[in-house]
N, C-alpha and C. Protein backbone atom coordinates (compact mmCIF):
# COMPACT_ATOMS: atom_id res chain seq x y z
N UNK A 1 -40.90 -27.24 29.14
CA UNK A 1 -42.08 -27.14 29.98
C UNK A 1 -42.90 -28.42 29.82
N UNK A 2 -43.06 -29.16 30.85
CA UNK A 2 -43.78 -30.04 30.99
C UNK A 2 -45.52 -30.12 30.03
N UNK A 3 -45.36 -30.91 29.39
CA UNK A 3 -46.95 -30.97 28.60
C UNK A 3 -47.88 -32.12 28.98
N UNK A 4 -49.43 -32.02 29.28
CA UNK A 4 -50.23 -32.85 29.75
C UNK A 4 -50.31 -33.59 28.75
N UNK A 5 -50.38 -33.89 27.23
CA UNK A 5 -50.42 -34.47 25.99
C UNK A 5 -49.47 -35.50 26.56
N UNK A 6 -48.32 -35.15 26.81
CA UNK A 6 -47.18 -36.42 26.80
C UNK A 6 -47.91 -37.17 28.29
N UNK A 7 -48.04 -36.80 29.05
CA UNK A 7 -48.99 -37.50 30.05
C UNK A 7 -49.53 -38.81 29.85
N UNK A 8 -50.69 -37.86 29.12
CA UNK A 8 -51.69 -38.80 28.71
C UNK A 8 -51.28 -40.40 27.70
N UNK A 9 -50.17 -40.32 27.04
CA UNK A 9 -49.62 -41.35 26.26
C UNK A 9 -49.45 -42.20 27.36
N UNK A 10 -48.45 -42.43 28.54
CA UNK A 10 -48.48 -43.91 29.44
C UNK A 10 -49.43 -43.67 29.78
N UNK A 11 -50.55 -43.22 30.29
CA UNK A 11 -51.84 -42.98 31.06
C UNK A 11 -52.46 -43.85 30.20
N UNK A 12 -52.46 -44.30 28.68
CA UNK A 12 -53.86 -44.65 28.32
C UNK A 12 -53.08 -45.55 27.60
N UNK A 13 -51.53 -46.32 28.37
CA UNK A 13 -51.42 -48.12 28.41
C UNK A 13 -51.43 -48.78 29.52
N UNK A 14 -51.78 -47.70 30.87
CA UNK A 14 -51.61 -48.09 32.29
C UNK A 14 -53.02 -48.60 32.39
N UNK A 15 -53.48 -49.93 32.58
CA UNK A 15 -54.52 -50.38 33.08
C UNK A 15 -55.00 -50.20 34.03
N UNK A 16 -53.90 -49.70 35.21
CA UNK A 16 -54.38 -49.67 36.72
C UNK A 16 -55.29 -48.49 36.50
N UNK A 17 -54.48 -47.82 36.37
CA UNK A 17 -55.41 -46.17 35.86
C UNK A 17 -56.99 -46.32 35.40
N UNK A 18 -57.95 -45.78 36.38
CA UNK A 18 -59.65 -45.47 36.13
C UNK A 18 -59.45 -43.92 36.10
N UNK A 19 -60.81 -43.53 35.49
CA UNK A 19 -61.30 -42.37 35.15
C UNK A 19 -60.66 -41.18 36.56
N UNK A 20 -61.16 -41.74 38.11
CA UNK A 20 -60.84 -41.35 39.20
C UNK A 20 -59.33 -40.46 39.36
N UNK A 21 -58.78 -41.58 38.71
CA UNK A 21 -57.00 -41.34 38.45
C UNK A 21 -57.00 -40.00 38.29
N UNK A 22 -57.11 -40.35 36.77
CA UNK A 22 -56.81 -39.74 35.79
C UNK A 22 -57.18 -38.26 35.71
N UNK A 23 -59.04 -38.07 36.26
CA UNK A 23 -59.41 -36.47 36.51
C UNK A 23 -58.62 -36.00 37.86
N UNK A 24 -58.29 -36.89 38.96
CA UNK A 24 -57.08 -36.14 40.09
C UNK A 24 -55.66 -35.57 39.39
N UNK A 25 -55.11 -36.30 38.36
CA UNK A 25 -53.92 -36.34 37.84
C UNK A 25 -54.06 -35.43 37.29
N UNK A 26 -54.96 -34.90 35.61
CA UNK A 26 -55.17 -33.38 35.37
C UNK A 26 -55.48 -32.92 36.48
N UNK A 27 -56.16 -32.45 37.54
CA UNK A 27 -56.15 -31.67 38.18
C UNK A 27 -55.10 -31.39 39.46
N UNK A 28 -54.07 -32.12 39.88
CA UNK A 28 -52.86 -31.84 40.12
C UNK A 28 -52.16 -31.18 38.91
N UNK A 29 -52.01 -31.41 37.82
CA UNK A 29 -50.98 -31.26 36.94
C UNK A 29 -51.57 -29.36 36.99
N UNK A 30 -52.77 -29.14 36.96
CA UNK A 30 -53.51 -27.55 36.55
C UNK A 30 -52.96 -26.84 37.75
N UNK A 31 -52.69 -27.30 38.64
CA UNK A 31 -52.53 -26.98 40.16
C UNK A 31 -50.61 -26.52 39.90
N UNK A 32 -50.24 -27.74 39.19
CA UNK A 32 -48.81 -27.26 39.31
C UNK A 32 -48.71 -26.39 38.25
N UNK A 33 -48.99 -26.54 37.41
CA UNK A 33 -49.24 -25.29 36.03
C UNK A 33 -49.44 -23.92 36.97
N UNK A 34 -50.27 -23.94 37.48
CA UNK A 34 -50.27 -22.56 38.21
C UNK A 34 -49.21 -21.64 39.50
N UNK A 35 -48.78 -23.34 39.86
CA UNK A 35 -47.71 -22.48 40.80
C UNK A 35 -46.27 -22.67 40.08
N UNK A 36 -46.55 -22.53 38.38
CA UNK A 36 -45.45 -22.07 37.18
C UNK A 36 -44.20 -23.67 37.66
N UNK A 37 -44.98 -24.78 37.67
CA UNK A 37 -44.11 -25.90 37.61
C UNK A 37 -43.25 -25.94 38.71
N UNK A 38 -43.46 -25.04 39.88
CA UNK A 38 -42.12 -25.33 40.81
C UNK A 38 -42.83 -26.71 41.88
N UNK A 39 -41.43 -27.02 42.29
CA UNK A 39 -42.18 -28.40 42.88
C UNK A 39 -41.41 -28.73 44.04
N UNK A 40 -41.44 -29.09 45.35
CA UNK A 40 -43.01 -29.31 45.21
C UNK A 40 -44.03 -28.20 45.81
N UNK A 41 -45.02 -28.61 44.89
CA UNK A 41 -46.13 -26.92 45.35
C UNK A 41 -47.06 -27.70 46.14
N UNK A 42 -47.85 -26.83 46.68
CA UNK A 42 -48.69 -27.32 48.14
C UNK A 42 -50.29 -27.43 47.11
N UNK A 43 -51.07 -28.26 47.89
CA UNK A 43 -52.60 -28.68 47.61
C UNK A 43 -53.11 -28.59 48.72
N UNK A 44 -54.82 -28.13 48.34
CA UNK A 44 -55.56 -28.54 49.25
C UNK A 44 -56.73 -29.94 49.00
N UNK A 45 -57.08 -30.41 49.72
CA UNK A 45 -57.87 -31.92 49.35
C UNK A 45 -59.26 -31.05 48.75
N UNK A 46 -59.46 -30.35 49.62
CA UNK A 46 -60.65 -29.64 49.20
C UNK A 46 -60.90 -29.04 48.11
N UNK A 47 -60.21 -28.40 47.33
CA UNK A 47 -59.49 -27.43 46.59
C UNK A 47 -59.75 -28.82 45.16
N UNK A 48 -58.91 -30.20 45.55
CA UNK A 48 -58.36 -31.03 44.77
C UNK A 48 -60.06 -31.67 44.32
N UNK A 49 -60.57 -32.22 45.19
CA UNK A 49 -62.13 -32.74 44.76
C UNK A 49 -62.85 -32.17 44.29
N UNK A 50 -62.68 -30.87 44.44
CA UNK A 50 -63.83 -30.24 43.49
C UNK A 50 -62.97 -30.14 42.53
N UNK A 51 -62.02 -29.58 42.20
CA UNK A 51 -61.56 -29.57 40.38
C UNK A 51 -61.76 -31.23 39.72
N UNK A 52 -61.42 -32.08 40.34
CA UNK A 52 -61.71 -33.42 40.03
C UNK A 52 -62.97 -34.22 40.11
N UNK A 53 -63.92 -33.28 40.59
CA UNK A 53 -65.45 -34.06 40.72
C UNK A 53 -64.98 -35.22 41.35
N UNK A 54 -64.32 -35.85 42.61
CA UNK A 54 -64.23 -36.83 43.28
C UNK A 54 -65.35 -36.11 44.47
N UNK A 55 -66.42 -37.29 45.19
CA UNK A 55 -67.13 -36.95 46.13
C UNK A 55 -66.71 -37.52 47.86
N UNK A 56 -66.04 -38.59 47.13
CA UNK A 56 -65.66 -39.28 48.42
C UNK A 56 -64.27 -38.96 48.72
N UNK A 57 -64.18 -38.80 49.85
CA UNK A 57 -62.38 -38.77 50.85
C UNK A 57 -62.13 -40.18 50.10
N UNK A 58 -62.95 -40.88 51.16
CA UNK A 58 -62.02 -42.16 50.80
C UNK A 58 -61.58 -42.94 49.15
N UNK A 59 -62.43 -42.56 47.85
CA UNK A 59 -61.79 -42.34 46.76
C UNK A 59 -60.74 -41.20 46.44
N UNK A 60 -61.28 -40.21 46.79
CA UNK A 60 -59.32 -39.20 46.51
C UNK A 60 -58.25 -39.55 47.43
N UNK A 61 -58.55 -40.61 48.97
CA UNK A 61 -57.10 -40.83 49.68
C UNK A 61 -56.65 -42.14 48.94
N UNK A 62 -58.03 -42.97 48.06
CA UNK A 62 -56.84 -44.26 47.57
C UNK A 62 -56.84 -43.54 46.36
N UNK A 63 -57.07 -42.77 45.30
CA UNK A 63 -56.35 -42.41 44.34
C UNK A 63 -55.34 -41.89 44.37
N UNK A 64 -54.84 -40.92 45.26
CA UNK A 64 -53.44 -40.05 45.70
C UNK A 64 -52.68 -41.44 45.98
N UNK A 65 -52.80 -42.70 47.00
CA UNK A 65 -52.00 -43.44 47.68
C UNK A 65 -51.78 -44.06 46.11
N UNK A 66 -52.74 -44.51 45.37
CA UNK A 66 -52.19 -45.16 44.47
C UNK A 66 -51.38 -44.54 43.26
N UNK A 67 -51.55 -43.05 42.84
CA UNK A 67 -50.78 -42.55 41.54
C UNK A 67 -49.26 -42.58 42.58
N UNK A 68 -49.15 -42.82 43.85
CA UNK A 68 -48.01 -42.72 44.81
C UNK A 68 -47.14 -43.80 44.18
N UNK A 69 -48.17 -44.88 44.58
CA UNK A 69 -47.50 -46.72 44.49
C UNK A 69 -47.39 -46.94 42.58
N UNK A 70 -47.72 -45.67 42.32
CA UNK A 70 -47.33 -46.10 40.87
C UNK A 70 -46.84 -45.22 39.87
N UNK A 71 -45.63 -44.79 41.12
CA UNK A 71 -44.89 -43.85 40.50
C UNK A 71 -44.94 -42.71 40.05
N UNK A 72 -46.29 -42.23 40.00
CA UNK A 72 -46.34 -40.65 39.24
C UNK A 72 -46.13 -39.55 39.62
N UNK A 73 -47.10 -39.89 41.18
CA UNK A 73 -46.23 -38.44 42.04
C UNK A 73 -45.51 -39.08 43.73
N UNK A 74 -44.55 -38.64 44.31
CA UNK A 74 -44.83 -38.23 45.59
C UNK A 74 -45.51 -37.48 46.21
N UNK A 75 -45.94 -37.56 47.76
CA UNK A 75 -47.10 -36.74 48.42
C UNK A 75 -46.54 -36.79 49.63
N UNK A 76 -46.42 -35.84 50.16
CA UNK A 76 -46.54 -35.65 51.71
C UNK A 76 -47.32 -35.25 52.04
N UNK A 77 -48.05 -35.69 53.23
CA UNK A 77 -49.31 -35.09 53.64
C UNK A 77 -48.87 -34.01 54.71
N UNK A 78 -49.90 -33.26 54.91
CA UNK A 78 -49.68 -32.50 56.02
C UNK A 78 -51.32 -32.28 57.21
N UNK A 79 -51.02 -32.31 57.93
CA UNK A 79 -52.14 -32.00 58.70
C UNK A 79 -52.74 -30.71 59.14
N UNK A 80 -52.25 -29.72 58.25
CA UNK A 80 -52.70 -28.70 58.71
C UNK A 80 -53.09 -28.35 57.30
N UNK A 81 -54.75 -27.58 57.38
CA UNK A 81 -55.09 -27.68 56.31
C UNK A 81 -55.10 -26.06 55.99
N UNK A 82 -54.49 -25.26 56.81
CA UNK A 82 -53.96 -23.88 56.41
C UNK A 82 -52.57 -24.07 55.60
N UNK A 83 -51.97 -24.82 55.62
CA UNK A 83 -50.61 -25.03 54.96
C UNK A 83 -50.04 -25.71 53.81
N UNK A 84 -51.46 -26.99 53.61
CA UNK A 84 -51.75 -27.59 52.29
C UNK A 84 -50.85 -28.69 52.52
N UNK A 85 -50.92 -29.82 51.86
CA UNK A 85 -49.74 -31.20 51.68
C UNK A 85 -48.81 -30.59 50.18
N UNK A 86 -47.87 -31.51 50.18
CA UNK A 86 -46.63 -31.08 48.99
C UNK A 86 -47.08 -32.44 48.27
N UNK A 87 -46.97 -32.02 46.75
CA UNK A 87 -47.04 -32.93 45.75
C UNK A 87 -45.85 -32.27 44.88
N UNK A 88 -45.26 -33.55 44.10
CA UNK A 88 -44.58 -33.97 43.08
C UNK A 88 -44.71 -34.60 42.10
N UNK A 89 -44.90 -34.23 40.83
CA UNK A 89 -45.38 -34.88 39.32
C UNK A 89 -43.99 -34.93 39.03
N UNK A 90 -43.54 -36.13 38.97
CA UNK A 90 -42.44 -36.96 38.48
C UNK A 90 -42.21 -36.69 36.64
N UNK A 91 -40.96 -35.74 36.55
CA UNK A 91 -40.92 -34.78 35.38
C UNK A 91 -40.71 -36.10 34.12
N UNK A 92 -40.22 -37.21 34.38
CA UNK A 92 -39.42 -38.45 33.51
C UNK A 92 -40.87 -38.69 33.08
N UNK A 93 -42.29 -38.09 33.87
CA UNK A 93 -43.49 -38.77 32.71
C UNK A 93 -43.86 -37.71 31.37
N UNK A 94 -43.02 -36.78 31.37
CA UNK A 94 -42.75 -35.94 30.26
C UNK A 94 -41.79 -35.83 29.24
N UNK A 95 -40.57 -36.81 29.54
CA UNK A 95 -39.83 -37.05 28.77
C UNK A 95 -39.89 -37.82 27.93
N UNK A 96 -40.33 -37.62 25.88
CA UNK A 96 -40.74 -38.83 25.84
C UNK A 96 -39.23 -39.31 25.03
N UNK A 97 -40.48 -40.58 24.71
CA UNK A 97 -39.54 -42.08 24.41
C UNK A 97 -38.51 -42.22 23.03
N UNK A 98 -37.10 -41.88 22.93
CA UNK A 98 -36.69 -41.95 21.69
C UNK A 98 -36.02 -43.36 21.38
């Protein structure tokens, strides 16, 4: 089972990574915890900013685009906001390093 602890280890040598990131990233990861790790499970943006205290769209659309461009999750968006977008937490950031 995937653990947020092992997470947090590349998270805090990744420079790109700000605070912004990082509270979207736990709060995707709580999101997939709840739909019991299957993937990919659906989000809502709305849903996503408030667990993350992000206020602005346009900070949670470049934080999503960027944990994208840097490997952590895939995202498909969707436009229907009865149906939610699909996210993917890339399981290899849980595997750790022997």
């Amino acid at each position: 089972m995937p653990s947020l602890t092992k997470f947090l280890i590349p998270v805090s040598q990744d420079s790109r990574l700000h605070p912004a990131h990082i509270c979207l990233f736990i709060s995707l990861f709580s999101l997939w915890e709840r739909s019991r790790f299957i993937s990919p499970f659906r989000i809502s943006r709305r849903q996503l900013m408030k667990i993350s205290k992000i206020k602005s769209t346009a900070t949670y659309h470049k934080c999503i685009r960027e944990l994208v461009s840097y490997g952590y999750i895939d995202y498909e968006p969707s436009y229907d906001h009865f149906k939610g977008s699909q996210v993917v937490i890339h399981d290899g950031l849980f595997t750790p390093d022997v």
